[in-house]
C-alpha atoms as a PDB file:
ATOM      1  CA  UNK A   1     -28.849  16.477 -30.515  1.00  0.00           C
ATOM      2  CA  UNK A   2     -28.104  13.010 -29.800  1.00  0.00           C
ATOM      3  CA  UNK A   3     -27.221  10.660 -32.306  1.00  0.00           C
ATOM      4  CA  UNK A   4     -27.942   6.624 -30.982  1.00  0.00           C
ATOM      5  CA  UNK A   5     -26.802   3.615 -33.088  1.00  0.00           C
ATOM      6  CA  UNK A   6     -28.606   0.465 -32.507  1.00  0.00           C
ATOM      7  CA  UNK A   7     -26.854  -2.152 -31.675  1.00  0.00           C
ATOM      8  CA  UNK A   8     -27.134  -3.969 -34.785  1.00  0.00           C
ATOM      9  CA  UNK A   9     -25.909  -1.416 -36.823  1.00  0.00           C
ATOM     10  CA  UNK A  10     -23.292  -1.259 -34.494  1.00  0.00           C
ATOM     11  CA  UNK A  11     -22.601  -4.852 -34.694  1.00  0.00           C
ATOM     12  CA  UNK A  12     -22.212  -4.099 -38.733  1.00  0.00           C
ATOM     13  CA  UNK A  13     -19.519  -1.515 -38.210  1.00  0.00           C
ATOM     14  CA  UNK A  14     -17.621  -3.801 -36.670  1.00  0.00           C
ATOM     15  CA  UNK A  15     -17.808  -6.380 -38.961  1.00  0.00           C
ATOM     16  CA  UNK A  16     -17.427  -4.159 -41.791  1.00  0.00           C
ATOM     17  CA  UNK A  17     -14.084  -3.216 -39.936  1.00  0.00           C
ATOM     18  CA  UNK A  18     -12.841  -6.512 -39.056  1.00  0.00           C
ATOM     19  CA  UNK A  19     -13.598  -7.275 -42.861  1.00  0.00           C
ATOM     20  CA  UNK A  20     -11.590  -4.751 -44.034  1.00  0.00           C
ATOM     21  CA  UNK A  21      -8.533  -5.125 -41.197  1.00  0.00           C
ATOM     22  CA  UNK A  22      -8.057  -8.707 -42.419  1.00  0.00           C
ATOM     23  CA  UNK A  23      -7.867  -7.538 -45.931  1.00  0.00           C
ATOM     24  CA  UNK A  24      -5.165  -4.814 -45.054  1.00  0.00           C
ATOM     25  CA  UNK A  25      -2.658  -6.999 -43.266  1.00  0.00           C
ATOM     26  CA  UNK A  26      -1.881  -9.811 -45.501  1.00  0.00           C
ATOM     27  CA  UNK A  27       1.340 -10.541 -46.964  1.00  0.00           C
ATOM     28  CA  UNK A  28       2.261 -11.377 -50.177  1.00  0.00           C
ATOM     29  CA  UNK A  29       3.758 -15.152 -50.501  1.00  0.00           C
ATOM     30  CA  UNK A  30       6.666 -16.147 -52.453  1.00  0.00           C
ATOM     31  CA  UNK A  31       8.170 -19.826 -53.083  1.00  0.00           C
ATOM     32  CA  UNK A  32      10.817 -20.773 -51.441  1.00  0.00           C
ATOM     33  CA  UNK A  33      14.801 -20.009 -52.370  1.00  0.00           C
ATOM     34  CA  UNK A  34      15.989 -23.335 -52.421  1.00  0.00           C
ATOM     35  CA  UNK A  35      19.776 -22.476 -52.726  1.00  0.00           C
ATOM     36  CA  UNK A  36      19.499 -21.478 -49.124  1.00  0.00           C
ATOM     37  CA  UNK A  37      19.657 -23.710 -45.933  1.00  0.00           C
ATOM     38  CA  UNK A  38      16.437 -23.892 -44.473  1.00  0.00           C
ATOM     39  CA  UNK A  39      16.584 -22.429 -40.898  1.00  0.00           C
ATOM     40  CA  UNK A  40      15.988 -24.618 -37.896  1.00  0.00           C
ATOM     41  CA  UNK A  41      15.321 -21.708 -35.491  1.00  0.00           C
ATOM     42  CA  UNK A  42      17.982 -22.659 -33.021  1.00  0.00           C
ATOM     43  CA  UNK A  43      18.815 -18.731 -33.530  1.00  0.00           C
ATOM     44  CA  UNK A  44      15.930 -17.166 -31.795  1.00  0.00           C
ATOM     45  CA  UNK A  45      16.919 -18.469 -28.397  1.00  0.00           C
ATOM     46  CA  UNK A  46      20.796 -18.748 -29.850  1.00  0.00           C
ATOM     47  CA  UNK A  47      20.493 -22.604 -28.303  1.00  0.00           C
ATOM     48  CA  UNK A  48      22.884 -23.652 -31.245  1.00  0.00           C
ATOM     49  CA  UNK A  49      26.052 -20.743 -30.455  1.00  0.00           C
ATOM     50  CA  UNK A  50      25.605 -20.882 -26.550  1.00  0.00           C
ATOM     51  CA  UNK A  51      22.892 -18.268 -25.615  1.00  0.00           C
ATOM     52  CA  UNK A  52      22.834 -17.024 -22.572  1.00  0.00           C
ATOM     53  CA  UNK A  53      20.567 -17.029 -19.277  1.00  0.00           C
ATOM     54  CA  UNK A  54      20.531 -13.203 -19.460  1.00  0.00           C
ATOM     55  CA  UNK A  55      19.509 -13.613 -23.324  1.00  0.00           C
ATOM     56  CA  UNK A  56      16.550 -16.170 -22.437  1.00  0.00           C
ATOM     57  CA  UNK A  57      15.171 -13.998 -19.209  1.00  0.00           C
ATOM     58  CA  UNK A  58      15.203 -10.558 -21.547  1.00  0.00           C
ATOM     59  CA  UNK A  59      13.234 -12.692 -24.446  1.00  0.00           C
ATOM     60  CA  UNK A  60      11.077 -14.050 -21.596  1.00  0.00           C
ATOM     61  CA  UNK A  61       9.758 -10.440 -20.266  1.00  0.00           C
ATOM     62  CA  UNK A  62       9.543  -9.202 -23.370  1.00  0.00           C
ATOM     63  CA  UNK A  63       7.317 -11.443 -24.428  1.00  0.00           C
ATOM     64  CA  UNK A  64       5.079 -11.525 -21.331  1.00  0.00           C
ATOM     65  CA  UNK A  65       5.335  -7.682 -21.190  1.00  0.00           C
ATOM     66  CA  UNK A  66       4.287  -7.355 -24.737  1.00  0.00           C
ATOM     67  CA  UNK A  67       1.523  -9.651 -24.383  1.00  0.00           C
ATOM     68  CA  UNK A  68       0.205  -7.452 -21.528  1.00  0.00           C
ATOM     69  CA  UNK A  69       0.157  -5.206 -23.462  1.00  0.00           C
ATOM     70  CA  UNK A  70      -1.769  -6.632 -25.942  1.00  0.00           C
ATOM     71  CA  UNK A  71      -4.587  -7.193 -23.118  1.00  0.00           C
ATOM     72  CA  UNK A  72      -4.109  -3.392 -22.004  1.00  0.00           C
ATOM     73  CA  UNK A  73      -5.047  -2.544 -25.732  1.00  0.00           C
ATOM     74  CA  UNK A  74      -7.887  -5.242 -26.114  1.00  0.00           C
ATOM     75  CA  UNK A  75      -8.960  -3.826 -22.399  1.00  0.00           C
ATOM     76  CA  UNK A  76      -8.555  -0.473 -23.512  1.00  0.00           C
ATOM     77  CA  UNK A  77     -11.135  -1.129 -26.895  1.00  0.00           C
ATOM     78  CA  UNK A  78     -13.624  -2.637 -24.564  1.00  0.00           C
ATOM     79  CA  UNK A  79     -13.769   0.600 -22.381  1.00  0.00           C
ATOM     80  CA  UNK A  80     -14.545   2.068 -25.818  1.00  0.00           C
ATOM     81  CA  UNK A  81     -17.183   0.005 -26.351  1.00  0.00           C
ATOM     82  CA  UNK A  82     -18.888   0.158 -23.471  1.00  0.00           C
ATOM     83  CA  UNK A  83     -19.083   3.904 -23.437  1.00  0.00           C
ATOM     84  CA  UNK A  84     -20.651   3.653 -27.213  1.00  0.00           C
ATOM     85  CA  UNK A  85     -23.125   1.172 -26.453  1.00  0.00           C
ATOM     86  CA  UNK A  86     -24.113   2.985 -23.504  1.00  0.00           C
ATOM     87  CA  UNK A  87     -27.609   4.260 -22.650  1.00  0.00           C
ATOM     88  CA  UNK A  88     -27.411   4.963 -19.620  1.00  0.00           C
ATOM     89  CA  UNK A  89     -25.108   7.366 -17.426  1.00  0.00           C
ATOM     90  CA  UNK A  90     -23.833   4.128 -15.125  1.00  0.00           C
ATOM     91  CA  UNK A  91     -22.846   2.354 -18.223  1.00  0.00           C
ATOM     92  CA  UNK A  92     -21.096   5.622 -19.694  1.00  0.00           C
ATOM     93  CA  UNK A  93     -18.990   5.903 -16.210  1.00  0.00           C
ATOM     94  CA  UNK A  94     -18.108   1.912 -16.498  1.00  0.00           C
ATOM     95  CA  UNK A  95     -16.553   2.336 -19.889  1.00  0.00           C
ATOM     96  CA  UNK A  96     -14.646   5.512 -18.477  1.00  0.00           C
ATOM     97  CA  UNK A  97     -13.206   3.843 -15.285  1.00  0.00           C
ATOM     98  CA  UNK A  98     -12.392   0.774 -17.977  1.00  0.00           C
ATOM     99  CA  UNK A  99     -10.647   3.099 -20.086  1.00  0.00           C
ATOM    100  CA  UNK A 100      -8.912   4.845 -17.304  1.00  0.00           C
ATOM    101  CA  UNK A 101      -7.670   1.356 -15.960  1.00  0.00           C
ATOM    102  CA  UNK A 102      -6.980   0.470 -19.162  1.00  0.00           C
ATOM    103  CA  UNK A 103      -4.294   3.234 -19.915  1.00  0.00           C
ATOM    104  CA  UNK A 104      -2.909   3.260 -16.340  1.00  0.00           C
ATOM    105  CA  UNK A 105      -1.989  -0.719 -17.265  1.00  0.00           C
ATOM    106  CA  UNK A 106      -0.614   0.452 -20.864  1.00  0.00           C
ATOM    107  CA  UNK A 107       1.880   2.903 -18.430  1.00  0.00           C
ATOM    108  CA  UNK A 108       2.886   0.842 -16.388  1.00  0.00           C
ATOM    109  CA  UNK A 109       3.719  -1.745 -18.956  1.00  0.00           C
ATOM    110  CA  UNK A 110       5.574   0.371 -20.902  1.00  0.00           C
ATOM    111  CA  UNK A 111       8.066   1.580 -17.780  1.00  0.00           C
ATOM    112  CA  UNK A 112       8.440  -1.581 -16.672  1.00  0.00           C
ATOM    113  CA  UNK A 113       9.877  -2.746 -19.998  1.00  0.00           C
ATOM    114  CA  UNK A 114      12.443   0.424 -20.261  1.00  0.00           C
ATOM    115  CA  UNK A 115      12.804  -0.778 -16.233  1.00  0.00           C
ATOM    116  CA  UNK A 116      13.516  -4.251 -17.333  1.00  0.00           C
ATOM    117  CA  UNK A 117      15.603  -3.846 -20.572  1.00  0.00           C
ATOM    118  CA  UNK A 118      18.252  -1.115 -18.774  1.00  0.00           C
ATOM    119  CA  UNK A 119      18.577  -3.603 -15.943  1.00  0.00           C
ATOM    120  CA  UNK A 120      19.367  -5.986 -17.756  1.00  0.00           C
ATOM    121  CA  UNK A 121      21.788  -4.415 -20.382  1.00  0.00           C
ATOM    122  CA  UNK A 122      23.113  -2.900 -16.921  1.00  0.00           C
ATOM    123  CA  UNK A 123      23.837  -6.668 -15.442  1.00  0.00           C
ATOM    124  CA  UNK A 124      24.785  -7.655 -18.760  1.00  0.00           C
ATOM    125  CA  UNK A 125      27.711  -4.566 -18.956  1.00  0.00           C
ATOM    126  CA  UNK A 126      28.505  -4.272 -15.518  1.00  0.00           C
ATOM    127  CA  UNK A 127      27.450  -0.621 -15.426  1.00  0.00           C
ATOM    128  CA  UNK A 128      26.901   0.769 -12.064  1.00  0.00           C
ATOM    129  CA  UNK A 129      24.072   3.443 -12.374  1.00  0.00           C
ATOM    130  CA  UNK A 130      22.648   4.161 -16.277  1.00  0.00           C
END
């Protein structure tokens, strides 16, 4: 038995979801401590106590590496939905090989950030071999 959503109803999940997803991650607020000095956030790149180049390039590839990440997964939903909204056998095959590419890109972003991070904590402590 095959079960087929339309794609409006399919269109409703996903709102119903995306609803429900902005409802889950917010934060509570609370006023601000004024007894404290407000920070200038000269400590995230440690510009204020000397930071280093090492310190800036391992921030720097982190950041691009996550955000690659982030595409991987965004890719990776796609694929998903693709192979839902499919009708067709082609269409069901496109959303695998996205999926497929999709996770290939997720491992290779993850060992290049353990690649990344233990050269650079190797540079940073003169190992030789880790």
């Amino acid at each position: 038995m095959k079960f087929k959503l339309s794609k409006k109803s399919i269109y409703q999940i996903l709102a119903v979801f995306g609803t429900m997803s902005l409802l889950l991650i917010a934060n509570s607020v609370f006023a601000a401590d004024t007894s404290t000095v407000i920070s200038t956030g000269d400590e995230i790149f440690q510009t204020s106590s000397g930071g280093s180049i090492r310190t800036f390039v391992q921030t720097a590839l982190n950041f691009v590496l996550g955000f690659l990440g982030l595409l991987a997964v965004v890719y990776l939903i796609y694929g998903g939905f693709l192979v839902i909204t499919a009708g067709e056998e082609d269409g069901i095959a496109k959303g695998k090989g996205v999926i497929k590419n999709a996770v290939i890109g997720i491992i290779i972003i993850v060992v290049s950030f353990a690649i990344v991070n233990t050269v650079i904590q190797g540079v940073a402590t003169g190992q030789e071999g880790v």
